[in-house]
PDB file of N, CA and C in Angstrom:
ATOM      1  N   UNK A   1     -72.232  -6.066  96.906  1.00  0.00           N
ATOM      2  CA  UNK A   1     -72.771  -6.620  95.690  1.00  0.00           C
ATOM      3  C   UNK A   1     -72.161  -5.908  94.490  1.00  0.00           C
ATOM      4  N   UNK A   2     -71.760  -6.528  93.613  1.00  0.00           N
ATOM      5  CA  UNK A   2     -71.165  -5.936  92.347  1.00  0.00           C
ATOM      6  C   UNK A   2     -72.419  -5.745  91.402  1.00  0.00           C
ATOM      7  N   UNK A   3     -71.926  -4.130  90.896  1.00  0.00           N
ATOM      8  CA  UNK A   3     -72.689  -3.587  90.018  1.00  0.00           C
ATOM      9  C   UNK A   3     -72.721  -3.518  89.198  1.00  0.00           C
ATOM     10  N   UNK A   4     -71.598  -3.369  88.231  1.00  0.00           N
ATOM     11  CA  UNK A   4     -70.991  -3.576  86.671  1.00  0.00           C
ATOM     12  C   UNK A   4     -70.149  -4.830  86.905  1.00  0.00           C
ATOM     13  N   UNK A   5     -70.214  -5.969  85.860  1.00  0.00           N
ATOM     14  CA  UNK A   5     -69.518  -7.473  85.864  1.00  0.00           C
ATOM     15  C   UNK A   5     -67.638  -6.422  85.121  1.00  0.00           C
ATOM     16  N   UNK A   6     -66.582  -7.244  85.925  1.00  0.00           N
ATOM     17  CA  UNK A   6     -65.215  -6.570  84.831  1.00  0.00           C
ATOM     18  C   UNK A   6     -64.396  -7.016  84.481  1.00  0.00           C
ATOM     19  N   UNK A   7     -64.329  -7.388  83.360  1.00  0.00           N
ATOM     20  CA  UNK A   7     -63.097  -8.202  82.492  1.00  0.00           C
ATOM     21  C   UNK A   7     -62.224  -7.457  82.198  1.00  0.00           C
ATOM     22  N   UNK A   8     -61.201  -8.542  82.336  1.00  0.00           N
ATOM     23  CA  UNK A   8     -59.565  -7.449  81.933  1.00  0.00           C
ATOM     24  C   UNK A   8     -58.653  -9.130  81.059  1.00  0.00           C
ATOM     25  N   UNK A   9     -58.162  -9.105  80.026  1.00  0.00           N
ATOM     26  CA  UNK A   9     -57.259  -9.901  79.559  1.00  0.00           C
ATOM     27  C   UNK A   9     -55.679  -9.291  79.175  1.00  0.00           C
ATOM     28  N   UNK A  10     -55.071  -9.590  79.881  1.00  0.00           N
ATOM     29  CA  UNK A  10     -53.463  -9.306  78.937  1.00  0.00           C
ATOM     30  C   UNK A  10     -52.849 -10.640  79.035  1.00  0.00           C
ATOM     31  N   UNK A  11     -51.930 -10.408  77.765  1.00  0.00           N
ATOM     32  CA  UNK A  11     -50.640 -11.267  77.286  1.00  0.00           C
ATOM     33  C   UNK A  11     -49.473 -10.960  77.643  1.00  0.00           C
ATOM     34  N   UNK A  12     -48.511 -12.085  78.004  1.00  0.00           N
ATOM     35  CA  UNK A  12     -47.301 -11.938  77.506  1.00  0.00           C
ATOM     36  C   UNK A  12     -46.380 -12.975  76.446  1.00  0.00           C
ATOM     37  N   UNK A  13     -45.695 -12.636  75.603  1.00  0.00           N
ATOM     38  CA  UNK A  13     -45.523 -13.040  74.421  1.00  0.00           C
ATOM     39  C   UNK A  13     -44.061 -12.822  74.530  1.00  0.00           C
ATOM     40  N   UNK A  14     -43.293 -13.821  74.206  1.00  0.00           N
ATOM     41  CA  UNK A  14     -41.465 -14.030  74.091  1.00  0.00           C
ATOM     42  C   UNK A  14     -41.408 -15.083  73.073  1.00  0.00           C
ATOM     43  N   UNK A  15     -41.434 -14.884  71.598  1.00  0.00           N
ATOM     44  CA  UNK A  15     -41.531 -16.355  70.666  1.00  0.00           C
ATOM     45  C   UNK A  15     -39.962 -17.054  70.878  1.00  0.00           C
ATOM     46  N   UNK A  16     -38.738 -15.573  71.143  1.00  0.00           N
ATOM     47  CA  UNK A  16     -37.580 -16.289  71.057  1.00  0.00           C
ATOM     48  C   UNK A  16     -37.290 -16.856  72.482  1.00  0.00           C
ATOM     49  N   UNK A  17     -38.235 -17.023  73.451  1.00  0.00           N
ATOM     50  CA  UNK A  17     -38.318 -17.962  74.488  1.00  0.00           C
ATOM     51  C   UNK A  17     -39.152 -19.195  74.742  1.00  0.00           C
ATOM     52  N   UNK A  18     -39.875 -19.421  73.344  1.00  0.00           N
ATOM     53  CA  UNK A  18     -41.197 -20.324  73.735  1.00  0.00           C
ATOM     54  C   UNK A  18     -42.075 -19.670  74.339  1.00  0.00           C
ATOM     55  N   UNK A  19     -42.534 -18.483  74.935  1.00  0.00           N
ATOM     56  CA  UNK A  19     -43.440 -17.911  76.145  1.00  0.00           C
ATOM     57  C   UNK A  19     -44.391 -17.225  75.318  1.00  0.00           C
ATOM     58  N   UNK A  20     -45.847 -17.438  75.748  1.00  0.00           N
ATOM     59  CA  UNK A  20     -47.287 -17.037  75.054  1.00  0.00           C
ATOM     60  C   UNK A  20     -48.038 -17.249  76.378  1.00  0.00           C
ATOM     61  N   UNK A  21     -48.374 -16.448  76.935  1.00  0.00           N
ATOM     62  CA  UNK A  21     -49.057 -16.736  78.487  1.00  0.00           C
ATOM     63  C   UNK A  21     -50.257 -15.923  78.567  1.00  0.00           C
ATOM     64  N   UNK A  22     -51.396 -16.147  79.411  1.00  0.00           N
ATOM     65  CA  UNK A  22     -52.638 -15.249  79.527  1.00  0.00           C
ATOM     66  C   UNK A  22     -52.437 -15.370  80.954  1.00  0.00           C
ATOM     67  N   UNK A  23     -53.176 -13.941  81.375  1.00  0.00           N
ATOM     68  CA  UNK A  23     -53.880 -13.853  82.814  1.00  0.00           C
ATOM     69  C   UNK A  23     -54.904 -13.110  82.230  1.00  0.00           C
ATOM     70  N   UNK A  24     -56.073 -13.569  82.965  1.00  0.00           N
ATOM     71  CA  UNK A  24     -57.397 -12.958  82.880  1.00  0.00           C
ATOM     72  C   UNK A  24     -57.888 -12.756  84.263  1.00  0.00           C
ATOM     73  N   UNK A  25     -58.573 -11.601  84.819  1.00  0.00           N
ATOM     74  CA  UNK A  25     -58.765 -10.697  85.777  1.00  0.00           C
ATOM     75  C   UNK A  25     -60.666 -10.443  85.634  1.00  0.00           C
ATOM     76  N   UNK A  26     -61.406 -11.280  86.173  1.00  0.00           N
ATOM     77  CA  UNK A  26     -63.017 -10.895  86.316  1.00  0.00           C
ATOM     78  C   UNK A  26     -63.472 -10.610  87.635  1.00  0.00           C
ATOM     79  N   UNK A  27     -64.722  -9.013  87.887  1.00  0.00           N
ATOM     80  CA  UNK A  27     -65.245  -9.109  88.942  1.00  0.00           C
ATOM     81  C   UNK A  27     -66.759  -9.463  88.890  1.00  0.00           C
ATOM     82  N   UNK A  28     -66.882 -10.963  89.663  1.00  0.00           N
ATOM     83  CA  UNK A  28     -68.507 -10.597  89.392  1.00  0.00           C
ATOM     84  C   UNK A  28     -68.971 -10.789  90.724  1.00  0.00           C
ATOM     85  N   UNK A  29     -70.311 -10.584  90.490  1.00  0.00           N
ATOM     86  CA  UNK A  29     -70.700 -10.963  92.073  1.00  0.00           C
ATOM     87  C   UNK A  29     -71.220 -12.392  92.166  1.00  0.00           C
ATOM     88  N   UNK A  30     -71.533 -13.147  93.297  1.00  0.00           N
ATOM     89  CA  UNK A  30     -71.274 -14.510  93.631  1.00  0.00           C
ATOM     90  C   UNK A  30     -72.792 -14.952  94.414  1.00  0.00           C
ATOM     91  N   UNK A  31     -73.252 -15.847  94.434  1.00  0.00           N
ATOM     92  CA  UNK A  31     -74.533 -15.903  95.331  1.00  0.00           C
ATOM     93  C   UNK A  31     -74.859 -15.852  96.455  1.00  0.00           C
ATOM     94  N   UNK A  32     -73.590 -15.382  97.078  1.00  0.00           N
ATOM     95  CA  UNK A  32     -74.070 -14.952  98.927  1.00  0.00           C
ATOM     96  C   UNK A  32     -74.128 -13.570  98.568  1.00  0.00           C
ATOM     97  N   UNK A  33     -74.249 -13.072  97.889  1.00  0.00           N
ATOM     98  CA  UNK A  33     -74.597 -11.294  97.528  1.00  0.00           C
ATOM     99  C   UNK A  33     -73.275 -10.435  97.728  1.00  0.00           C
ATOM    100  N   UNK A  34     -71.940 -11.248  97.901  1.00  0.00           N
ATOM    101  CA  UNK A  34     -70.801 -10.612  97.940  1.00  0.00           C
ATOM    102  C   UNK A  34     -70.559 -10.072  96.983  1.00  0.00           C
ATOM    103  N   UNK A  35     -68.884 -10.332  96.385  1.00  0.00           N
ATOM    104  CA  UNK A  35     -68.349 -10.050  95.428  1.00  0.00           C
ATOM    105  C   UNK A  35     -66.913 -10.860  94.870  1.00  0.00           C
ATOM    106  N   UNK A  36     -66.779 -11.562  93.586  1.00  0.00           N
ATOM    107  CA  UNK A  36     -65.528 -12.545  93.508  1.00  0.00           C
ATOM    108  C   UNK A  36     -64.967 -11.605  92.692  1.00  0.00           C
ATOM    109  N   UNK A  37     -63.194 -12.195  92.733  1.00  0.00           N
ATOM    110  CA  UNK A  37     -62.368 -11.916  91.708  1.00  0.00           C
ATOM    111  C   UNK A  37     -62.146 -13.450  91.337  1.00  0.00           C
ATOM    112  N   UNK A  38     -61.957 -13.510  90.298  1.00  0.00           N
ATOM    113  CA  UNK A  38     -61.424 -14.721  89.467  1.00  0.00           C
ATOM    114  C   UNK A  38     -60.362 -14.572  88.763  1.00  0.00           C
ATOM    115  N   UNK A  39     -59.371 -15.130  89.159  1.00  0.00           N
ATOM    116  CA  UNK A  39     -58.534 -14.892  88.644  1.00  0.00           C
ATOM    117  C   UNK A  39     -57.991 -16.248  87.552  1.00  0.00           C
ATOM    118  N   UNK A  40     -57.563 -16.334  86.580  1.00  0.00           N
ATOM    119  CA  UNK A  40     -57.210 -17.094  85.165  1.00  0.00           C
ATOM    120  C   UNK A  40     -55.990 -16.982  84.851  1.00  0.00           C
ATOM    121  N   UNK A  41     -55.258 -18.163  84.421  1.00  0.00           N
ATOM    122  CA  UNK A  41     -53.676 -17.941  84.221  1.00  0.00           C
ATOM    123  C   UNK A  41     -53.147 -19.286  83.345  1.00  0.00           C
ATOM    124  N   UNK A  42     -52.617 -19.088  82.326  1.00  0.00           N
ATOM    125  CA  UNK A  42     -52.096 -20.152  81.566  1.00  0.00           C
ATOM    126  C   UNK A  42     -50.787 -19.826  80.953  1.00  0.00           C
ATOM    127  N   UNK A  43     -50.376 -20.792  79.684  1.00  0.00           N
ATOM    128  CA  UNK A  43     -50.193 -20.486  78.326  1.00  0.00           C
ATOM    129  C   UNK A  43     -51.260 -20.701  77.052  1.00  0.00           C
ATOM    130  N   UNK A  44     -51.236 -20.146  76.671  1.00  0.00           N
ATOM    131  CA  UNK A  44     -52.419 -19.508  75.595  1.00  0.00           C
ATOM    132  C   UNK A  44     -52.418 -20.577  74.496  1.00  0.00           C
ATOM    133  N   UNK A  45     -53.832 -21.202  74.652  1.00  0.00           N
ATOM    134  CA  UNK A  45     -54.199 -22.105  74.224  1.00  0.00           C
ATOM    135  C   UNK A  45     -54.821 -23.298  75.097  1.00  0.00           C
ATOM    136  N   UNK A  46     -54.151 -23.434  76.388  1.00  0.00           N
ATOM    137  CA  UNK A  46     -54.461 -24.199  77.161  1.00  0.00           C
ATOM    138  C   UNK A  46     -55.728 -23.576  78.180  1.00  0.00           C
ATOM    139  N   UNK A  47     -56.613 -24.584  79.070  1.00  0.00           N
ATOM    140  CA  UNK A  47     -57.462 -24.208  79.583  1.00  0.00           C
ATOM    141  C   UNK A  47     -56.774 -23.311  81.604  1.00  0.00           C
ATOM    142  N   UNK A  48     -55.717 -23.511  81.364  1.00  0.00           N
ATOM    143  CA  UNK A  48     -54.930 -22.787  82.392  1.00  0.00           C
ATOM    144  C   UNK A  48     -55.443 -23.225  83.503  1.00  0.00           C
ATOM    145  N   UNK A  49     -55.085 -22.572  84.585  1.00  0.00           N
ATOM    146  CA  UNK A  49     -55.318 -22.333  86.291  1.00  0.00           C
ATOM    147  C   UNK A  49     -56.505 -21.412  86.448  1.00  0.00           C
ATOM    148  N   UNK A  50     -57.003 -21.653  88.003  1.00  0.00           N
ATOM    149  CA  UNK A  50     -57.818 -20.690  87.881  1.00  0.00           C
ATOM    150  C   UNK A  50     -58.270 -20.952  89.663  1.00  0.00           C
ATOM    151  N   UNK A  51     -58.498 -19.681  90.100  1.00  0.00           N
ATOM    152  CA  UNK A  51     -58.692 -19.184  91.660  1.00  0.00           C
ATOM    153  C   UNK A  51     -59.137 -18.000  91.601  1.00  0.00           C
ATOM    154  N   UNK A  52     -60.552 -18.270  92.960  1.00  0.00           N
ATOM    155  CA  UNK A  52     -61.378 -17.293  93.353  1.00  0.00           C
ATOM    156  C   UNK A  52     -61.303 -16.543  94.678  1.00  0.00           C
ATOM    157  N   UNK A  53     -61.334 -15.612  94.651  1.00  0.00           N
ATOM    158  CA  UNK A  53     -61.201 -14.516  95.812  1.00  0.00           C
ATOM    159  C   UNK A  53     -62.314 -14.010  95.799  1.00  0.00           C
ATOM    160  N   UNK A  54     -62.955 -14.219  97.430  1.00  0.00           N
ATOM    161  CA  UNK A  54     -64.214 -13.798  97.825  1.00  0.00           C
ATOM    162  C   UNK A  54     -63.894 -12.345  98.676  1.00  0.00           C
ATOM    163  N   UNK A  55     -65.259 -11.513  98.267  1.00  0.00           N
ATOM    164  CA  UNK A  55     -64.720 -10.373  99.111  1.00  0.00           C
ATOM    165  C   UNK A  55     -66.162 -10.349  99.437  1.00  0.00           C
ATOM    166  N   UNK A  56     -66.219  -8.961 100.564  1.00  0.00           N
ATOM    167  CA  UNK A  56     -67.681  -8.485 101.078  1.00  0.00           C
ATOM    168  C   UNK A  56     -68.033  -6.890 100.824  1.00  0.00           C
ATOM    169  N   UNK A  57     -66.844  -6.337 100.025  1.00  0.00           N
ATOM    170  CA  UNK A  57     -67.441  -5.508  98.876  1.00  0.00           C
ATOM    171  C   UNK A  57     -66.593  -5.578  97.482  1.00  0.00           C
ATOM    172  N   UNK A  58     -66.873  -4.915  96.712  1.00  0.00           N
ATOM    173  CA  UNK A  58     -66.541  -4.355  95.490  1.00  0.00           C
ATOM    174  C   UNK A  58     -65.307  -3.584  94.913  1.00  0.00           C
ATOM    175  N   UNK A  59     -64.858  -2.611  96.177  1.00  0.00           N
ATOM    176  CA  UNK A  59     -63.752  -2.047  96.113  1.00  0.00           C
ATOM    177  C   UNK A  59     -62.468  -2.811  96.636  1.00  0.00           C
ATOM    178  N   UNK A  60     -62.892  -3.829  97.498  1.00  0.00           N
ATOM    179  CA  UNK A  60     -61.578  -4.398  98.079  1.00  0.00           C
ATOM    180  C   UNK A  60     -61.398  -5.694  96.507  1.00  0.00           C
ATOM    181  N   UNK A  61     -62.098  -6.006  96.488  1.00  0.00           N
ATOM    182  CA  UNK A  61     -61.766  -7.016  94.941  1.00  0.00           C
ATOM    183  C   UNK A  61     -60.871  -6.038  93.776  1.00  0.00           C
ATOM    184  N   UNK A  62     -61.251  -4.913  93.855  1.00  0.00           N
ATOM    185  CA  UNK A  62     -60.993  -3.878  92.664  1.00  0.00           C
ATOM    186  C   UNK A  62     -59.620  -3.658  93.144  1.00  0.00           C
ATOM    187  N   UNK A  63     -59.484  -3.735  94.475  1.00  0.00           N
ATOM    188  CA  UNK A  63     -57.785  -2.896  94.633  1.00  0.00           C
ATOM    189  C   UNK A  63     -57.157  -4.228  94.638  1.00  0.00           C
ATOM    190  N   UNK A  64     -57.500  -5.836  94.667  1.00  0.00           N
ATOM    191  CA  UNK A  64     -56.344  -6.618  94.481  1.00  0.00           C
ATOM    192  C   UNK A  64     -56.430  -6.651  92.771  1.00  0.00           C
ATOM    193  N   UNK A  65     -57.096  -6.042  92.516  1.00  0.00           N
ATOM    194  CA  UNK A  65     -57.126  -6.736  90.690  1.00  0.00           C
ATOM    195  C   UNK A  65     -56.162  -5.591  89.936  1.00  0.00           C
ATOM    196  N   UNK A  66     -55.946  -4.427  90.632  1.00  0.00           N
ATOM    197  CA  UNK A  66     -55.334  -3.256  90.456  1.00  0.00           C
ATOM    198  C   UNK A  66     -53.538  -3.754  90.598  1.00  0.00           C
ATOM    199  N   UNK A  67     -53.698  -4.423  92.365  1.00  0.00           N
ATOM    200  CA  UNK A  67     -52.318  -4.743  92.810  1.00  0.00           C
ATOM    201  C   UNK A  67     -51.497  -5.545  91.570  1.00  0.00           C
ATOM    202  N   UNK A  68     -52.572  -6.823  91.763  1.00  0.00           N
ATOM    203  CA  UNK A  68     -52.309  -7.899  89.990  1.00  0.00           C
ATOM    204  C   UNK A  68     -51.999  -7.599  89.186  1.00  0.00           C
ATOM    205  N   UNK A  69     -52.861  -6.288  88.470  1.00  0.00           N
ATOM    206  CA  UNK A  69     -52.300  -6.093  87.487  1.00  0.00           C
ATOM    207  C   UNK A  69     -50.375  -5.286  86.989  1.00  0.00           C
ATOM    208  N   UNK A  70     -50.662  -4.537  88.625  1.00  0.00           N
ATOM    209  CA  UNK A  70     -49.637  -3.711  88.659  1.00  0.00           C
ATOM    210  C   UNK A  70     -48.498  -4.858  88.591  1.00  0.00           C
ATOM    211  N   UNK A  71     -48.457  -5.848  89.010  1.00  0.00           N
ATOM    212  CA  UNK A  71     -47.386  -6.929  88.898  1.00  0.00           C
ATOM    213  C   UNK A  71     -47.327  -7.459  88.159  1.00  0.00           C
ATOM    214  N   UNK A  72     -48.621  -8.173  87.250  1.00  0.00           N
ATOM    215  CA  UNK A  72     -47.915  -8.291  85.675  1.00  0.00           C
ATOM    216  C   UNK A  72     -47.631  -7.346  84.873  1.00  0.00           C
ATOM    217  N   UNK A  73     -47.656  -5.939  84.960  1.00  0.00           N
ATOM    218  CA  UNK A  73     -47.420  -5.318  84.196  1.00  0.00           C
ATOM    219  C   UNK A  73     -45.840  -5.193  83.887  1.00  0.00           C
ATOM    220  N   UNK A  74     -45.220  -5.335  85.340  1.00  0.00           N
ATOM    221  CA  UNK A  74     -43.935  -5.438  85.625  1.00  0.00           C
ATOM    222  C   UNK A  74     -43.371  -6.407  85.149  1.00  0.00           C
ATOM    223  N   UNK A  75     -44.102  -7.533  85.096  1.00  0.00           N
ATOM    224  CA  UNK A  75     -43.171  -8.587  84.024  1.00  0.00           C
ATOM    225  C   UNK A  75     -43.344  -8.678  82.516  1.00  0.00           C
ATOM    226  N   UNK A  76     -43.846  -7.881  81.997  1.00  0.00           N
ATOM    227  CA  UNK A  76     -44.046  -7.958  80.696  1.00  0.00           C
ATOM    228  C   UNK A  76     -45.329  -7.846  80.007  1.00  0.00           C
ATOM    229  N   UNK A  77     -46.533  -8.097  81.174  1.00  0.00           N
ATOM    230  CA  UNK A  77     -47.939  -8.736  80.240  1.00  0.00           C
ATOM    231  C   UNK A  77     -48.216  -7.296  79.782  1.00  0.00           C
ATOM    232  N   UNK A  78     -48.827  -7.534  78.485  1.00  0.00           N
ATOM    233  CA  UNK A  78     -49.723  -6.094  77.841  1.00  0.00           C
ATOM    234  C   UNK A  78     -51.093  -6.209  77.671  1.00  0.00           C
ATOM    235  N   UNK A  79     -51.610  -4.974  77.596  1.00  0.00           N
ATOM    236  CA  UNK A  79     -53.253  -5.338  77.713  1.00  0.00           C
ATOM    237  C   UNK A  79     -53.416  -5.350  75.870  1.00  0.00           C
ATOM    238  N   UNK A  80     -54.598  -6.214  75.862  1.00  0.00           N
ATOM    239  CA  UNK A  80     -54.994  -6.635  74.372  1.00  0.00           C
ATOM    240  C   UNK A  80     -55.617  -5.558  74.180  1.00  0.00           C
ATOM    241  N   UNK A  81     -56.439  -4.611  73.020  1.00  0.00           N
ATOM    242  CA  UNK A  81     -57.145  -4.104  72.593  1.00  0.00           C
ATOM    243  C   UNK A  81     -58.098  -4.820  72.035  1.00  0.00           C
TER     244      UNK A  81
END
């Protein structure tokens, strides 16, 4: 069961490519008493993509949202302040 709900948003931004993109990264918990990741993905402005990953704890959601992030980080996305 998830204990604290966790949002994460970063961008990536290339104007001299056309490119303005979001991924958004949430853990909440779900009504079989598990735990989801949701994962969110567009270009910014649009209502984007979007897919859920069920887990049966808290930490295994946390280390793919970790993996995720570690891979957009690699392509460019930055975290917003």
């Amino acid at each position: 069961m998830t204990l604290q709900p966790f949002n994460l948003y970063i961008e990536r931004r290339e104007p001299d490519k056309n490119m303005a993109r979001f991924y958004a990264l949430s853990i909440e918990p779900n009504l079989f008493g598990g735990t989801s990741l949701v994962r969110s993905w567009g270009r910014i402005g649009s209502r984007g993509q979007q897919k859920i990953h069920v887990f049966d704890s808290e930490l295994k959601a946390f280390d793919l949202l970790l993996t995720l992030l570690r891979r957009k980080h690699s392509r460019g996305y930055l975290l917003l302040r």
